[in-house]
Protein backbone atom coordinates (compact mmCIF):
# COMPACT_ATOMS: atom_id res chain seq x y z
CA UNK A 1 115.06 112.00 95.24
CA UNK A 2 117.96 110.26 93.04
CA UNK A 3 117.38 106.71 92.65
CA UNK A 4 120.21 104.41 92.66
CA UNK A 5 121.49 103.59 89.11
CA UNK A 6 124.40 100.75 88.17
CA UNK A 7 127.04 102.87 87.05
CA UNK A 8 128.61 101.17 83.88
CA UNK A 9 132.51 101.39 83.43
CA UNK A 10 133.41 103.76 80.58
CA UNK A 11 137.36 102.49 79.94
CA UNK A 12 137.59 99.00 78.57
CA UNK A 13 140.09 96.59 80.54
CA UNK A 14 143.41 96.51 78.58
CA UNK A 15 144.02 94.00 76.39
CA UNK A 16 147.41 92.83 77.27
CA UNK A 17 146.19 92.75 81.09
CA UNK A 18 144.31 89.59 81.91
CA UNK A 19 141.17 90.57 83.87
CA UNK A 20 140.87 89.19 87.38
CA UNK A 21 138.08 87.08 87.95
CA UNK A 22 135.27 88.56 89.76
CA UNK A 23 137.17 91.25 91.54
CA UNK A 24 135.90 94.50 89.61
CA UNK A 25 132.22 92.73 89.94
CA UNK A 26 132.43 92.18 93.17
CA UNK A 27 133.48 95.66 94.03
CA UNK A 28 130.79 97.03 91.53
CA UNK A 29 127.45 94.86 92.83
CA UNK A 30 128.61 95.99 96.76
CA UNK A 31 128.20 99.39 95.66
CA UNK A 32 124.90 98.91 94.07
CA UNK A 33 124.18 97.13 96.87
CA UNK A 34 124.75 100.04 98.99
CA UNK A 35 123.20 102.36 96.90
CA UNK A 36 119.80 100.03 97.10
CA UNK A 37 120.15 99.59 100.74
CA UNK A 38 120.58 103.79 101.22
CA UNK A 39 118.14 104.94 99.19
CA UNK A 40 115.58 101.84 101.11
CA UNK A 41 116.72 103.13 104.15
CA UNK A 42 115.98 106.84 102.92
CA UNK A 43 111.83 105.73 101.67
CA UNK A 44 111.30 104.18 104.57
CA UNK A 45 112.51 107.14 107.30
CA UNK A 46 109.13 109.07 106.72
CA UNK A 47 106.88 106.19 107.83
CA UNK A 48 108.94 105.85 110.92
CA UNK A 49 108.92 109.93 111.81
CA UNK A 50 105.41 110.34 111.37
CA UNK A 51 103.72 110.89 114.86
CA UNK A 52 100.96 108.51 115.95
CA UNK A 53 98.51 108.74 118.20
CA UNK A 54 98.47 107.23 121.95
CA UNK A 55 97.84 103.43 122.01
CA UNK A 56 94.57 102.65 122.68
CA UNK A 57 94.63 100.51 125.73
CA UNK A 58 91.84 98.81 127.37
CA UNK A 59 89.89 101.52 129.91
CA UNK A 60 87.31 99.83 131.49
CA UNK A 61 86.15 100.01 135.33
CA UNK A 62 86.45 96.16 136.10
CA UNK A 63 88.89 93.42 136.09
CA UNK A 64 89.15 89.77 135.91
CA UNK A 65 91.64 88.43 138.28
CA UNK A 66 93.37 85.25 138.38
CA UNK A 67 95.96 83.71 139.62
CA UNK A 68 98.25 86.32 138.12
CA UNK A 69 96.97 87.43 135.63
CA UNK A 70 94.26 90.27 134.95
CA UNK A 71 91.87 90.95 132.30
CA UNK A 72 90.42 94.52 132.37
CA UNK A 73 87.98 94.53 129.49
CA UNK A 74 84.64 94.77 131.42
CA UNK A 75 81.96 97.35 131.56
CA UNK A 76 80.14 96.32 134.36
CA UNK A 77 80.63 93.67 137.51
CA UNK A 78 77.53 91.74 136.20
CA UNK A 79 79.66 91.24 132.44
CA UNK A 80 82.65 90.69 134.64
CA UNK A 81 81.27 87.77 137.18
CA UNK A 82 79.20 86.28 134.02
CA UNK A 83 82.75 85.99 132.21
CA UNK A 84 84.41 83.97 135.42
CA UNK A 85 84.87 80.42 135.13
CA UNK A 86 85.85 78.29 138.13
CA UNK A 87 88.56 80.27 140.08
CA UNK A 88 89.05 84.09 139.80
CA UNK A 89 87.53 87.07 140.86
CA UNK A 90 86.21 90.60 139.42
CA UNK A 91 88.00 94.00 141.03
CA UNK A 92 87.77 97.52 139.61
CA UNK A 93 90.40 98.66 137.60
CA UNK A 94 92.72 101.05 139.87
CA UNK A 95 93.92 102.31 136.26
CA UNK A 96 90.54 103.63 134.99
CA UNK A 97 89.97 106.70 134.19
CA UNK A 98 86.59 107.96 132.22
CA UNK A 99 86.57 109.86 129.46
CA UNK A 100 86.54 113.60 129.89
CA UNK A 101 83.38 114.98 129.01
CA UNK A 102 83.31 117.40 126.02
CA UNK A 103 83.68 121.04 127.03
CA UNK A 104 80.53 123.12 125.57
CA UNK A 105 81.50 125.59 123.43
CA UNK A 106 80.39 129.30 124.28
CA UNK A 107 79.57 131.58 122.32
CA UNK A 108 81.29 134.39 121.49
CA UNK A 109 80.26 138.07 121.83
């Protein structure tokens, strides 16, 4: 990976030439600027490629409901109703789905 440098100027401004204020430095920090901001860019593309895993959401079988909102974070209607305040009611989750079982391995002949 090349890592941005400030690249130095070699010729010397003429004497007999006044220098313009600020207009060679200018030029000179936007490009290390640009350099920094690639090569940032560049260190951070990995972190963003790299594949994750599926979110994990909340799978549970019941469902606090009220007014319009639902909370789904309940193992059981007893942990559900014990969780409602005034107002609201428990429901199982239409979205739940159990965890698959793991397959047992057979052996091989």
């Amino acid at each position: 990976m090349v890592i941005a440098t400030r690249i130095r100027r070699t010729t010397p401004d003429p004497p007999a030439q006044p220098r313009r204020a600020g207009a060679d430095d200018r030029c000179e920090m936007d490009a290390f600027a640009m350099r920094t901001l690639t090569a940032a860019m560049l260190a951070a593309l990995p972190a963003l490629v790299v594949p994750s895993g599926p979110a994990d959401a909340q799978n549970y079988p019941w469902c606090l409901a009220k007014s319009e909102s639902r909370s789904c974070g309940f193992v059981s209607y007893e942990q559900c109703m014990a969780a409602r305040s005034v107002g609201g009611f428990c429901e199982q989750n239409f979205l739940y789905h159990p965890e698959a079982a793991p397959r047992a391995r057979r052996k091989m002949r």
